[in-house]
N, C-alpha and C. Protein backbone atom coordinates (compact mmCIF):
# COMPACT_ATOMS: atom_id res chain seq x y z
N UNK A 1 -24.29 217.18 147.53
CA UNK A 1 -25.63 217.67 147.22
C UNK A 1 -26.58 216.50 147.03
N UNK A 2 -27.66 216.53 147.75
CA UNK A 2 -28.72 215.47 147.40
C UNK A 2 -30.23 216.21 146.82
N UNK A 3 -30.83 215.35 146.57
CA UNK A 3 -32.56 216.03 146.12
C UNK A 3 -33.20 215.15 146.57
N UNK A 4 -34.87 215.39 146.75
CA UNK A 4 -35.60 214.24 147.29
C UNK A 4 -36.85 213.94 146.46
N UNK A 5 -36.72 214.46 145.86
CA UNK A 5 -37.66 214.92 144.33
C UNK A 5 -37.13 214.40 142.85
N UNK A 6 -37.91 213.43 142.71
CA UNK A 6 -37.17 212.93 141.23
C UNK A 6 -37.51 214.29 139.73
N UNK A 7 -36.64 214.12 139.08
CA UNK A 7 -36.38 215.11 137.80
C UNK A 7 -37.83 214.88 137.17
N UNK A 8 -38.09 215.78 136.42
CA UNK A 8 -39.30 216.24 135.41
C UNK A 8 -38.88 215.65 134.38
N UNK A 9 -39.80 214.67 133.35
CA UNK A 9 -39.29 213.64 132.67
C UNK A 9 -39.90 214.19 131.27
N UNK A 10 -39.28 214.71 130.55
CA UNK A 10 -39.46 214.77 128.74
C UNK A 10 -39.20 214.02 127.79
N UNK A 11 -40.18 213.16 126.63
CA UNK A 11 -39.75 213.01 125.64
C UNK A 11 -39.54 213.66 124.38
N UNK A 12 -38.58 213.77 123.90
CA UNK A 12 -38.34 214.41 122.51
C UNK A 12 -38.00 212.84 120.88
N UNK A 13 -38.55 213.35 120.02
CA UNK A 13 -38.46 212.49 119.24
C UNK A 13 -37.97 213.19 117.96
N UNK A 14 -36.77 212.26 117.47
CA UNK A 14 -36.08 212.88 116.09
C UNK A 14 -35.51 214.72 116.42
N UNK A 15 -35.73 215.11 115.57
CA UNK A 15 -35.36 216.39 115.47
C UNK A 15 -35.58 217.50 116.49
N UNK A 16 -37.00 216.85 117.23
CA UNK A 16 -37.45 217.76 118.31
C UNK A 16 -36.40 218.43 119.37
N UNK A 17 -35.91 217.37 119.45
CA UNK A 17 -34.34 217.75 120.52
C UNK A 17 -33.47 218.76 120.08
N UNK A 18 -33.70 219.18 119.23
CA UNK A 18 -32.41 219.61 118.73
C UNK A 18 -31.72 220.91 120.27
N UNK A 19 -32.86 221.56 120.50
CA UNK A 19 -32.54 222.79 121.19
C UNK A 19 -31.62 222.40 122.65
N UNK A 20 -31.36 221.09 122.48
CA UNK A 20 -31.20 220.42 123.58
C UNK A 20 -29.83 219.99 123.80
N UNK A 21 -29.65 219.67 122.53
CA UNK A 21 -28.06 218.71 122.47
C UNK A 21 -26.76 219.33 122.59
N UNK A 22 -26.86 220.49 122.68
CA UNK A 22 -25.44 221.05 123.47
C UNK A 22 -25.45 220.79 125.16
N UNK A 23 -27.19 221.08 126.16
CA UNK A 23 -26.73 220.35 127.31
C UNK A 23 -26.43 218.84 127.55
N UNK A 24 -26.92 218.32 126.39
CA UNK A 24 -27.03 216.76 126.37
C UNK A 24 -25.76 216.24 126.60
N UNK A 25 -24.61 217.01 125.46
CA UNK A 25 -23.17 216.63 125.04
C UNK A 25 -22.48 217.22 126.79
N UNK A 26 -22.72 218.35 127.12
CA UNK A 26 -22.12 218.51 128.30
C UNK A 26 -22.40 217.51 129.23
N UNK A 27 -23.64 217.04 129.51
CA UNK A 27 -23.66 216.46 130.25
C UNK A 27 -23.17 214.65 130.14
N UNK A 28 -23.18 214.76 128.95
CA UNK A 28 -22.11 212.80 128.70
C UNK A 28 -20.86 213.14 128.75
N UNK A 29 -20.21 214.15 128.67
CA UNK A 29 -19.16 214.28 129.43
C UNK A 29 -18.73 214.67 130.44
N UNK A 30 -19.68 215.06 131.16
CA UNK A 30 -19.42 214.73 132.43
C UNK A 30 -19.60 213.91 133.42
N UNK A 31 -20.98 212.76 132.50
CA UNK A 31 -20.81 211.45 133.56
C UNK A 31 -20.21 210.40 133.05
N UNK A 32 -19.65 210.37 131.70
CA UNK A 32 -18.67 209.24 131.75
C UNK A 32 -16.98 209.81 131.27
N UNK A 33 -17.14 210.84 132.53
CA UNK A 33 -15.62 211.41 133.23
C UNK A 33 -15.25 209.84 133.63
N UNK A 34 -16.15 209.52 134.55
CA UNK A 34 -16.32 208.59 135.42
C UNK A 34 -15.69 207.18 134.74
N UNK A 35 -15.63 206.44 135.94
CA UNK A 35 -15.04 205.25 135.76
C UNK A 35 -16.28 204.28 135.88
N UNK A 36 -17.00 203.46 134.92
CA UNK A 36 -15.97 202.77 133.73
C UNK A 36 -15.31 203.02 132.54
N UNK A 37 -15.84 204.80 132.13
CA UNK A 37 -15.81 205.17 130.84
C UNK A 37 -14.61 205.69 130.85
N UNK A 38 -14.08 206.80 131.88
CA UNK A 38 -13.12 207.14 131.94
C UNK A 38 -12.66 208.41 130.80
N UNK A 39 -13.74 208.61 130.04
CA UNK A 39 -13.96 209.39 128.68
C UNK A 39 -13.39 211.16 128.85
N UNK A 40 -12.41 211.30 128.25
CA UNK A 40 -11.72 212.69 128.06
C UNK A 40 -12.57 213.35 126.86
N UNK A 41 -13.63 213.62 126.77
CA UNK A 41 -14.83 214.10 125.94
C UNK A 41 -14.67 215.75 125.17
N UNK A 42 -14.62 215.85 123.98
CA UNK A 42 -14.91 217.09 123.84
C UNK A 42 -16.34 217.46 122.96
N UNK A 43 -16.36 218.58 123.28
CA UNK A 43 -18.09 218.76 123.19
C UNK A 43 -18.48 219.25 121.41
N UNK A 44 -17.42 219.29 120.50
CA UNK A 44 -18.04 219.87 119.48
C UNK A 44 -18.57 218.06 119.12
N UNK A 45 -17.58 217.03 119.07
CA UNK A 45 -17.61 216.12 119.10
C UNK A 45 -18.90 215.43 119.56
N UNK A 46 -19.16 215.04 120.82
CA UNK A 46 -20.37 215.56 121.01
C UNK A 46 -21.46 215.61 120.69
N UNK A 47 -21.49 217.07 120.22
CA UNK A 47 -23.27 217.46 119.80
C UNK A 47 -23.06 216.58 117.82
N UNK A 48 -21.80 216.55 117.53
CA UNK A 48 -22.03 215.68 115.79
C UNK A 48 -22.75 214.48 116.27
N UNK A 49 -22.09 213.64 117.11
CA UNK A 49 -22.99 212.49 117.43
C UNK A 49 -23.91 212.10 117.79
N UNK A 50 -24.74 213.12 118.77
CA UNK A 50 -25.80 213.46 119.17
C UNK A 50 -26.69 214.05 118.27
N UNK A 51 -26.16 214.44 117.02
CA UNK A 51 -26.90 215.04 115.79
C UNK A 51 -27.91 213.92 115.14
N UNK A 52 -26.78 212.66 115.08
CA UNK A 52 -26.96 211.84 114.23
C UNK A 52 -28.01 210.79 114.46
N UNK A 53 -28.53 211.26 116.28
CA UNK A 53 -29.58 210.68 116.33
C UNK A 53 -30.87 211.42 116.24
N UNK A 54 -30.54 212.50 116.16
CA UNK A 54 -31.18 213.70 116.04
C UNK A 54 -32.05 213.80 114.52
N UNK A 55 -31.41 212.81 113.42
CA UNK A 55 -31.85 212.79 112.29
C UNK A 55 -32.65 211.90 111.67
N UNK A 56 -32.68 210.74 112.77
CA UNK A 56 -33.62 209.98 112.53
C UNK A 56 -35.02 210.10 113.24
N UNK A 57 -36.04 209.58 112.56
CA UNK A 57 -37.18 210.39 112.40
C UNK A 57 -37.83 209.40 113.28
N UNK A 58 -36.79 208.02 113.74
CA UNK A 58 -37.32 207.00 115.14
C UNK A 58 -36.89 207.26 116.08
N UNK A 59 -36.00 208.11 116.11
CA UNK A 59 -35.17 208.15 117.72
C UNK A 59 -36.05 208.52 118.65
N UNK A 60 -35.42 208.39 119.83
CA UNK A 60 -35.98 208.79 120.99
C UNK A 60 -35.18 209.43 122.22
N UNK A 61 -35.10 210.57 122.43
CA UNK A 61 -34.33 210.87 123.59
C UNK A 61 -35.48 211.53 124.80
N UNK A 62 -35.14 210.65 125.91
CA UNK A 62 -35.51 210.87 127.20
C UNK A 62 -35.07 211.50 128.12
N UNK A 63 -34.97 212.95 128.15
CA UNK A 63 -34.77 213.74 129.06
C UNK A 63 -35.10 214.02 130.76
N UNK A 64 -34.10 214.18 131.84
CA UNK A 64 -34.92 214.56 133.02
C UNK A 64 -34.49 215.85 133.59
N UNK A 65 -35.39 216.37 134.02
CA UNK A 65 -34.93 218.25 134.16
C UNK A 65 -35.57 218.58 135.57
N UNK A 66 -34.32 219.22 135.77
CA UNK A 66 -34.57 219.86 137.47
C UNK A 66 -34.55 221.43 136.82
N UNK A 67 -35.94 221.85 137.10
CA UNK A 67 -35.78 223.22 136.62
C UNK A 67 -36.06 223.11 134.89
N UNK A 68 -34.85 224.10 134.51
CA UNK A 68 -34.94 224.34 133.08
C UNK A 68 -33.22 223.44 133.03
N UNK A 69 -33.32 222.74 133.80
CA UNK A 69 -31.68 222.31 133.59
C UNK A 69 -31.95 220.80 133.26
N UNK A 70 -31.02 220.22 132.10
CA UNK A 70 -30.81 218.75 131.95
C UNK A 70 -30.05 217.90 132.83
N UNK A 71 -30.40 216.84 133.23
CA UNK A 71 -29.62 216.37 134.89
C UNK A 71 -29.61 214.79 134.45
N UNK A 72 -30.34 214.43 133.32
CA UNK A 72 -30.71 212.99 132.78
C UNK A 72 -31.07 212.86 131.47
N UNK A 73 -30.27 211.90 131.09
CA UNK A 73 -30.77 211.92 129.27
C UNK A 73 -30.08 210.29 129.02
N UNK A 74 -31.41 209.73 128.48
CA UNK A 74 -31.18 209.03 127.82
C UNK A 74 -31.82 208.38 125.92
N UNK A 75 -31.17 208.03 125.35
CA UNK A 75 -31.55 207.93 123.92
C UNK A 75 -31.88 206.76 123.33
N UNK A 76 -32.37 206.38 121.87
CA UNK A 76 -32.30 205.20 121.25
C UNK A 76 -32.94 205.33 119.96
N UNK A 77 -32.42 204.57 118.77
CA UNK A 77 -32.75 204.59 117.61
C UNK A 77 -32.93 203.47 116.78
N UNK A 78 -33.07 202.98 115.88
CA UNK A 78 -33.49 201.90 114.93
C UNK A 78 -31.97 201.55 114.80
N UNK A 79 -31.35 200.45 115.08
CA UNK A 79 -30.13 199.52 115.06
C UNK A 79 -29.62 200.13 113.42
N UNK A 80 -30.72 199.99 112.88
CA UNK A 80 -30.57 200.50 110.82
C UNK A 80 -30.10 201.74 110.96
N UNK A 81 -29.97 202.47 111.88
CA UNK A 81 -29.83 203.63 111.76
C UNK A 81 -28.55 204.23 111.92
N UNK A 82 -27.76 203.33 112.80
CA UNK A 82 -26.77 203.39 113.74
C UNK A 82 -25.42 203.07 112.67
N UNK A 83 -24.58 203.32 112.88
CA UNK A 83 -23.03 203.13 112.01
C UNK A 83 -22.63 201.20 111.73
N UNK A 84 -22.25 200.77 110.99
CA UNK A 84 -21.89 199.46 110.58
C UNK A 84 -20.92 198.70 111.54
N UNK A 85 -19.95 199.83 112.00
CA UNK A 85 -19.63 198.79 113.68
C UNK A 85 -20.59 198.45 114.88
N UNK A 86 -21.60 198.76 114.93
CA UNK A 86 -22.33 198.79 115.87
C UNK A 86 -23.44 197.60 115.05
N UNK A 87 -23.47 197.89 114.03
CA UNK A 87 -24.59 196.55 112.66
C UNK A 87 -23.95 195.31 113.18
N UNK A 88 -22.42 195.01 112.69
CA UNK A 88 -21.64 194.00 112.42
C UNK A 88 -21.93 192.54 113.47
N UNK A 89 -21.83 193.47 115.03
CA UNK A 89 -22.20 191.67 115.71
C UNK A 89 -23.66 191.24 115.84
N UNK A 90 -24.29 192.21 115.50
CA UNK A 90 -25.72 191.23 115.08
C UNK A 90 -25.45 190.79 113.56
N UNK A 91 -25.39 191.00 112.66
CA UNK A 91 -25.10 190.26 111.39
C UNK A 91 -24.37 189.09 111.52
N UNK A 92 -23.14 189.14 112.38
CA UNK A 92 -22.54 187.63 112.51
C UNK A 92 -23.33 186.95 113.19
N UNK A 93 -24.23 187.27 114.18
CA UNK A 93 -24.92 186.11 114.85
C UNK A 93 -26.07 186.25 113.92
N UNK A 94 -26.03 186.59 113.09
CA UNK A 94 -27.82 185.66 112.07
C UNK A 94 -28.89 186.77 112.04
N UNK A 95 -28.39 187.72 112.83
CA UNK A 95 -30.07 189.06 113.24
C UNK A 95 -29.97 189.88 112.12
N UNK A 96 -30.73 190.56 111.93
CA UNK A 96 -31.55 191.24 111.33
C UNK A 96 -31.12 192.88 111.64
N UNK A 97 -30.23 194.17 111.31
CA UNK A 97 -30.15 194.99 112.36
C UNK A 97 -32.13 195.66 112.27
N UNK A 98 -32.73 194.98 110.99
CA UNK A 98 -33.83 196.05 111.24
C UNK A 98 -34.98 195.55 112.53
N UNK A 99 -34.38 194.21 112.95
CA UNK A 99 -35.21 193.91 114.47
C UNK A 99 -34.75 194.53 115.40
N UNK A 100 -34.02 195.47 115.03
CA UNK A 100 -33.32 195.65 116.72
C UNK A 100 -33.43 197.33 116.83
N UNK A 101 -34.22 197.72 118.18
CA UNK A 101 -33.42 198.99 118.20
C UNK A 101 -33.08 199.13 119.27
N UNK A 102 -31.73 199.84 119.29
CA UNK A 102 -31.00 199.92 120.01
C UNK A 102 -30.55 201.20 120.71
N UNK A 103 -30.43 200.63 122.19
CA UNK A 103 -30.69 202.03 123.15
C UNK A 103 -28.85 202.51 123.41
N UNK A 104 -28.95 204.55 123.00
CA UNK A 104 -27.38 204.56 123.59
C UNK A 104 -27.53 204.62 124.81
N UNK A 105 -27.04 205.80 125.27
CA UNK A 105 -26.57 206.44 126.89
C UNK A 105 -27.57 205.93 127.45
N UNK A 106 -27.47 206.17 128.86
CA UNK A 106 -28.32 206.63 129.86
C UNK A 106 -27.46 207.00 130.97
N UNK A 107 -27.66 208.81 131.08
CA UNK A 107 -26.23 209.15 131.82
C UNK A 107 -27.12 210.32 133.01
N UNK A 108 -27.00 209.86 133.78
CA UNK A 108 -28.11 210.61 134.78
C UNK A 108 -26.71 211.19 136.22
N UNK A 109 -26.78 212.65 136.59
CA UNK A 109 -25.91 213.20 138.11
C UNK A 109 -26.26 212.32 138.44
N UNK A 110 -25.00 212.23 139.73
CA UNK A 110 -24.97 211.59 140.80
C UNK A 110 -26.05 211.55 141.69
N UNK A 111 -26.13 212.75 142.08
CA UNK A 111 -27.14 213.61 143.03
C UNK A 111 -28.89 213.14 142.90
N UNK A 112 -29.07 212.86 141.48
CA UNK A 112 -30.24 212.04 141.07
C UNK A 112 -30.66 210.94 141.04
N UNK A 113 -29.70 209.89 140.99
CA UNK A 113 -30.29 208.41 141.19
C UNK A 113 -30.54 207.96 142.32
N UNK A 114 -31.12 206.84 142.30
CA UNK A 114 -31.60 206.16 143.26
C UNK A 114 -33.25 207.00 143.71
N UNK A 115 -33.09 207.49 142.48
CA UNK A 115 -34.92 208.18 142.89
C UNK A 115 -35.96 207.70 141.24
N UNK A 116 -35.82 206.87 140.98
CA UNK A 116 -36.50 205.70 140.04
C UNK A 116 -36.04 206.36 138.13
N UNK A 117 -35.32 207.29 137.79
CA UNK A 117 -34.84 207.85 136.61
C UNK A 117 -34.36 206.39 136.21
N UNK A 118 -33.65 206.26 136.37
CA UNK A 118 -32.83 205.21 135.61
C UNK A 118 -34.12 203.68 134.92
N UNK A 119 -34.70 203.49 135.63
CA UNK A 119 -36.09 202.83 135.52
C UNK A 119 -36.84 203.39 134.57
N UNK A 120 -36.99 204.77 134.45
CA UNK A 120 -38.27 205.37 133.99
C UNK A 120 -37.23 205.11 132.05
N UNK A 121 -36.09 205.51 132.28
CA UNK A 121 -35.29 205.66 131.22
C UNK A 121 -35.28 204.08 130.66
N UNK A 122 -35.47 203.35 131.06
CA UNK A 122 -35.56 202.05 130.25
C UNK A 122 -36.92 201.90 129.71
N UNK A 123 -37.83 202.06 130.65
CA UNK A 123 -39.45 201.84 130.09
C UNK A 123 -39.76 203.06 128.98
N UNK A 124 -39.45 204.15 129.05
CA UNK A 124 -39.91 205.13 127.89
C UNK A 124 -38.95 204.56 126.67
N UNK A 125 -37.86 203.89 126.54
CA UNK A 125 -37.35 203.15 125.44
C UNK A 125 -38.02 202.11 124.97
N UNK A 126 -38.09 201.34 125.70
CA UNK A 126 -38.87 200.61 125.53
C UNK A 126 -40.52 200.37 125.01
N UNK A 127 -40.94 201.84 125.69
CA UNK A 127 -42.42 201.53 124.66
C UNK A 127 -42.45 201.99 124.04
N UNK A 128 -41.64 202.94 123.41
CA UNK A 128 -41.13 203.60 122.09
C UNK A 128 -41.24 202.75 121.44
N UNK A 129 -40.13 201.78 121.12
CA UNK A 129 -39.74 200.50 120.60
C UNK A 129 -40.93 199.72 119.86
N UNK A 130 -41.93 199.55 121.17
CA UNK A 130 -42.90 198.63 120.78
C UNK A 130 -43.43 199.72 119.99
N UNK A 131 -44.11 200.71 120.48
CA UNK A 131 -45.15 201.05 119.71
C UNK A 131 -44.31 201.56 117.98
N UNK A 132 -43.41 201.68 118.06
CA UNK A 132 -42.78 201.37 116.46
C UNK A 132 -43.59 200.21 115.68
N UNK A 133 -43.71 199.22 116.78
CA UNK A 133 -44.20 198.36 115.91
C UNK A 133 -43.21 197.07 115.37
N UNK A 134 -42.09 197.33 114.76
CA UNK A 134 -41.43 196.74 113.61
C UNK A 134 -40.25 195.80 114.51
N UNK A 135 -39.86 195.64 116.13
CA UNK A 135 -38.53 195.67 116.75
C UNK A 135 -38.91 194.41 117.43
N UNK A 136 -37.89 193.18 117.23
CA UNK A 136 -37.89 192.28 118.13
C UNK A 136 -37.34 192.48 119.15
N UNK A 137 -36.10 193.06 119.66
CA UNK A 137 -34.97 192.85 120.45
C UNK A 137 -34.77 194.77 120.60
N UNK A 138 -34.83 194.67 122.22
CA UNK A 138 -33.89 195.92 122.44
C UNK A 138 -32.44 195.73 122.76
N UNK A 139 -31.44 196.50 122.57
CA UNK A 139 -30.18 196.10 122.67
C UNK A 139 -29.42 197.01 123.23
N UNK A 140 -28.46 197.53 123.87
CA UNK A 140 -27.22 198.20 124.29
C UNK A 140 -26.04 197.64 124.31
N UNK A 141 -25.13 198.32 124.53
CA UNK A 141 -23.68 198.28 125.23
C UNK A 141 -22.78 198.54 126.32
N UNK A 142 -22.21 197.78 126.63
CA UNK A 142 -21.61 198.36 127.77
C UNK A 142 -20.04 197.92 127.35
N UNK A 143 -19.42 199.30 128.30
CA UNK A 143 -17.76 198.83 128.20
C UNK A 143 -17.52 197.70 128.88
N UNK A 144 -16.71 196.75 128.51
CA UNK A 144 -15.76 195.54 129.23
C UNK A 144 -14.34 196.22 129.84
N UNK A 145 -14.80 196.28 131.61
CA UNK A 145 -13.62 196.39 132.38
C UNK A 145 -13.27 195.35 132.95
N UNK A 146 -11.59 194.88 133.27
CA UNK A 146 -11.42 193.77 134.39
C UNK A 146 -11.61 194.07 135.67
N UNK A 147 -12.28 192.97 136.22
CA UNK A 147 -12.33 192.88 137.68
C UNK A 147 -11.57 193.90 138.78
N UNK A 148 -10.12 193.30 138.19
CA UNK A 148 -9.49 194.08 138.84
C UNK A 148 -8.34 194.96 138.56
N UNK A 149 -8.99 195.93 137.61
CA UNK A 149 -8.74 197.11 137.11
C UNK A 149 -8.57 198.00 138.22
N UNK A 150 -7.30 198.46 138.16
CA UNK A 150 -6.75 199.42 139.40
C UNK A 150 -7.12 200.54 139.44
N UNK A 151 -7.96 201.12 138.32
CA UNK A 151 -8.82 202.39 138.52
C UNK A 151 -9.78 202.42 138.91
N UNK A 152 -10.57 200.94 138.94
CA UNK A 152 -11.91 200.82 139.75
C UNK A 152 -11.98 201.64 140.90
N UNK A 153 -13.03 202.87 141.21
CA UNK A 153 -12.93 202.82 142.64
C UNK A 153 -13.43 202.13 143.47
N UNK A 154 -12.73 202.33 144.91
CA UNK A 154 -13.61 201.45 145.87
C UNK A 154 -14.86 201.70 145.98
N UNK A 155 -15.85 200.68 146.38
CA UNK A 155 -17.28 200.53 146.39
C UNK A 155 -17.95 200.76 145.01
N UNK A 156 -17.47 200.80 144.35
CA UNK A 156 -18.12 200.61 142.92
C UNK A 156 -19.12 199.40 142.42
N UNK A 157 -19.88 200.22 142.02
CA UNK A 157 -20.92 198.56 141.39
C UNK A 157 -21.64 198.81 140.18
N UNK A 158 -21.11 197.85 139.46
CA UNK A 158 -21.39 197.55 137.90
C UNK A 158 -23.30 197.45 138.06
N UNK A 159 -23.76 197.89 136.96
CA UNK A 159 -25.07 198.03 136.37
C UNK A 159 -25.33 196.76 136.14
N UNK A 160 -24.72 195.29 136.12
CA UNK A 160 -25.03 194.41 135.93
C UNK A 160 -26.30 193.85 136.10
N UNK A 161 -26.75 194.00 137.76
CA UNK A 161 -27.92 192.89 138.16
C UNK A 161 -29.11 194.23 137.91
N UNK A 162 -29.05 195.22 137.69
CA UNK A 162 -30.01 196.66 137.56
C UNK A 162 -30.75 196.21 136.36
N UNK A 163 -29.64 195.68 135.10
CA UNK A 163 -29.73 195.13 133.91
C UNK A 163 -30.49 193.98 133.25
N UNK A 164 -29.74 192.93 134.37
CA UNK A 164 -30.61 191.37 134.33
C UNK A 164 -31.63 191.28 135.13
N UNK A 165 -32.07 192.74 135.95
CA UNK A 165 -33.67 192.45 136.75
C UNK A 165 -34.63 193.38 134.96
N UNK A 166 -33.99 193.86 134.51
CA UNK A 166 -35.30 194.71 133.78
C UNK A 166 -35.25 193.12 132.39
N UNK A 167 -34.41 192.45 132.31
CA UNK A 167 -34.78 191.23 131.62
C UNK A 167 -33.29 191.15 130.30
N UNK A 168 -32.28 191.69 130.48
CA UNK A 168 -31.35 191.78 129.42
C UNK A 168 -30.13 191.03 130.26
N UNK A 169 -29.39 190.45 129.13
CA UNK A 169 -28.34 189.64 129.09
C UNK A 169 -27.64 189.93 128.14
N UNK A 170 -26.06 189.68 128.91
CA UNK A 170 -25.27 189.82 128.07
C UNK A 170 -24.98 189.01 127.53
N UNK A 171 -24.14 189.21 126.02
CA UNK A 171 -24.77 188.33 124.94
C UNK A 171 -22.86 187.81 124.50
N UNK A 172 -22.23 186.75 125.30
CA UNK A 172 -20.88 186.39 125.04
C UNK A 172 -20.68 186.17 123.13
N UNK A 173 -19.16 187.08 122.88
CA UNK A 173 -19.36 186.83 121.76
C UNK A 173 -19.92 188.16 120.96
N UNK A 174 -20.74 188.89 121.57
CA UNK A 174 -21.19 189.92 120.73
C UNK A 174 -20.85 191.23 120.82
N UNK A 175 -19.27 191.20 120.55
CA UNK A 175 -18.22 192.82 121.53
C UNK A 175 -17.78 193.20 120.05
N UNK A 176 -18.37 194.87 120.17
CA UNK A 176 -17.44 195.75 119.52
C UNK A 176 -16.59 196.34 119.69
N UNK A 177 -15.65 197.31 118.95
CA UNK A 177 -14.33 198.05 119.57
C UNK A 177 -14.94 199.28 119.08
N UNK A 178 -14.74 200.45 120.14
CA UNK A 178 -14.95 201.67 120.08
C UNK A 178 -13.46 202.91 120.37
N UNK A 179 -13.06 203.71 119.63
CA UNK A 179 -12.44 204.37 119.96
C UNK A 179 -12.86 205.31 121.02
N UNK A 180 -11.97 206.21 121.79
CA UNK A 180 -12.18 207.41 122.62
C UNK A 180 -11.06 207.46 123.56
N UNK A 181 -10.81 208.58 123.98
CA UNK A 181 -9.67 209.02 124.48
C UNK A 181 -9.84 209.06 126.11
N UNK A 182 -9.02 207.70 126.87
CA UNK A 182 -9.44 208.23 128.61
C UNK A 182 -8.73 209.51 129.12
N UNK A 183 -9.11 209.71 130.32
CA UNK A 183 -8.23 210.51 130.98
C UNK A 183 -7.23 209.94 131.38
N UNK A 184 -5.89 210.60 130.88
CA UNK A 184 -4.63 210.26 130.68
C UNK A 184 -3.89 210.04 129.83
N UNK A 185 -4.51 209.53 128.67
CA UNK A 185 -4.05 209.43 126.74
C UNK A 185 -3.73 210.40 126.43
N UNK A 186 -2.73 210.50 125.88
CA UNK A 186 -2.45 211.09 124.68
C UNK A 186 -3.51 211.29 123.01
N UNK A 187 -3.61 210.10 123.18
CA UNK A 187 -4.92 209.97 122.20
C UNK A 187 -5.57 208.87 122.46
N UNK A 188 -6.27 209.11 121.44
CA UNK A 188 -7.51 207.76 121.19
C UNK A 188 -7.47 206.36 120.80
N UNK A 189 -7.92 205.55 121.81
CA UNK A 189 -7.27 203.68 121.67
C UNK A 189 -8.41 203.49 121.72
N UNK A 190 -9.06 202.01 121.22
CA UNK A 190 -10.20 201.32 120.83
C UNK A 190 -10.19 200.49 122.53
N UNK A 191 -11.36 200.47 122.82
CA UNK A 191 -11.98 199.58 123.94
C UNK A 191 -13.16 198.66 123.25
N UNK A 192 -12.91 197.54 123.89
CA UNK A 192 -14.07 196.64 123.67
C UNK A 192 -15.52 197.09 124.77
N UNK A 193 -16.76 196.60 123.84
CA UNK A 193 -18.03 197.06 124.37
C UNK A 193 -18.93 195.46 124.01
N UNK A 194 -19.62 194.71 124.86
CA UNK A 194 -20.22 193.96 124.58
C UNK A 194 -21.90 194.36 124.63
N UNK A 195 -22.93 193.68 123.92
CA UNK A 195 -24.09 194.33 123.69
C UNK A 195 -24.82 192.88 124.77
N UNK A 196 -25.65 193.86 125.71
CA UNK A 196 -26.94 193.23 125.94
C UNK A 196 -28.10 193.38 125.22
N UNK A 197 -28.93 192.10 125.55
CA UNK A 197 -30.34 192.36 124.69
C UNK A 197 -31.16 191.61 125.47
N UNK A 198 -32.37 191.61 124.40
CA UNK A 198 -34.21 191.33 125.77
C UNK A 198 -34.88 191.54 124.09
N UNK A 199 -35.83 190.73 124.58
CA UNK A 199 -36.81 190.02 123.54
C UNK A 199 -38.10 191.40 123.66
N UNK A 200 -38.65 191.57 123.04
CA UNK A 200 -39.68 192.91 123.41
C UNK A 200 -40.81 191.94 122.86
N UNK A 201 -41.54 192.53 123.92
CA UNK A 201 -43.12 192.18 123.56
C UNK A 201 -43.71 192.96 123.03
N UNK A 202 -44.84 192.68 122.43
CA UNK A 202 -45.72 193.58 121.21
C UNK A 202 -46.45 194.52 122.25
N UNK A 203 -46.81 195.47 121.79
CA UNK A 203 -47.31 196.75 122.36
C UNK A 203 -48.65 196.09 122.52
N UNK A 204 -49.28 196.56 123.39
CA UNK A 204 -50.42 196.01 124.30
C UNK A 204 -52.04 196.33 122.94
């Protein structure tokens, strides 16, 4: 299935979402089925976590909708806001978590990219951010896979240079461990996640 029409783009802020986050949770599990995430996801699970950004009164989730349907969502909240494993490697390197806010997902169908979403989903974080006011540094994560990880599929390509054109680097040294269960576990084992970041400029 293809489209030639990019998704209808919503912001929701804090709580506004709420009506939202059961398609939200379906839909992060179903794009990081996918490899690199590999994520065996269940959905009550889910919408708790998706709550929790839901409660802060900075968040930001960026929705894209074909129809009345969610097809793209991406989020972000005040670093302060976020759980103490996710605090910890900015505290060892010297930061501040209240300079930072920090962007989660951005989990957009197949069928949809390559029609500028993924773009639009960094810049609506981003001037969120600024116009907060208070944020030096935007930040994320990404999982650490090897090279040559035998589940890679063929033709696969890492978000890397998508990443270092919008101005973020990865930051050696600054990896957390996250639990979650791949497809194939029995249960849940910790993966390492290293955080990129980018200096934000003051709102115009």
């Amino acid at each position: 299935m293809s489209v030639s029409a990019a998704p209808r783009i919503d912001r929701f802020r804090g709580s506004e979402v709420a009506g939202h986050l059961g398609a939200v949770a379906r839909l992060r599990i179903a794009v990081f089925r996918d490899y690199p995430y590999l994520y065996d996801g269940d959905p009550a699970y889910e919408e708790r976590y998706l709550a929790t950004y839901a409660q802060s009164p900075d968040s930001l989730f960026v929705l894209a909708f074909d129809g009345g349907r969610v097809v793209g969502a991406s989020t972000g909240v005040p670093l302060a806001h976020e759980g103490e494993t996710f605090r910890q490697p900015f505290l060892a390197r010297g930061m501040s978590a209240e300079d930072v806010f920090y962007f989660g997902e951005s989990v957009l169908l197949p069928e949809y990219r390559g029609l500028g979403v993924g773009h639009c989903f960094f810049d609506e974080r981003e001037a969120h951010a600024r116009a907060l006011g208070r944020f030096r540094h935007a930040a994320f994560a990404a999982v650490d896979r090897a090279a040559d990880d035998p589940r890679r599929p063929s033709g696969h390509r890492d978000n890397d240079a998508f990443w270092q054109a919008r101005g973020y680097r990865r930051q050696h040294g600054m990896t957390m461990r996250l639990a979650w269960r791949e497809i194939g576990e029995e249960g849940e084992s910790e993966k390492p996640l290293t955080f990129w970041l980018r200096a934000l400029e003051a709102a115009p």
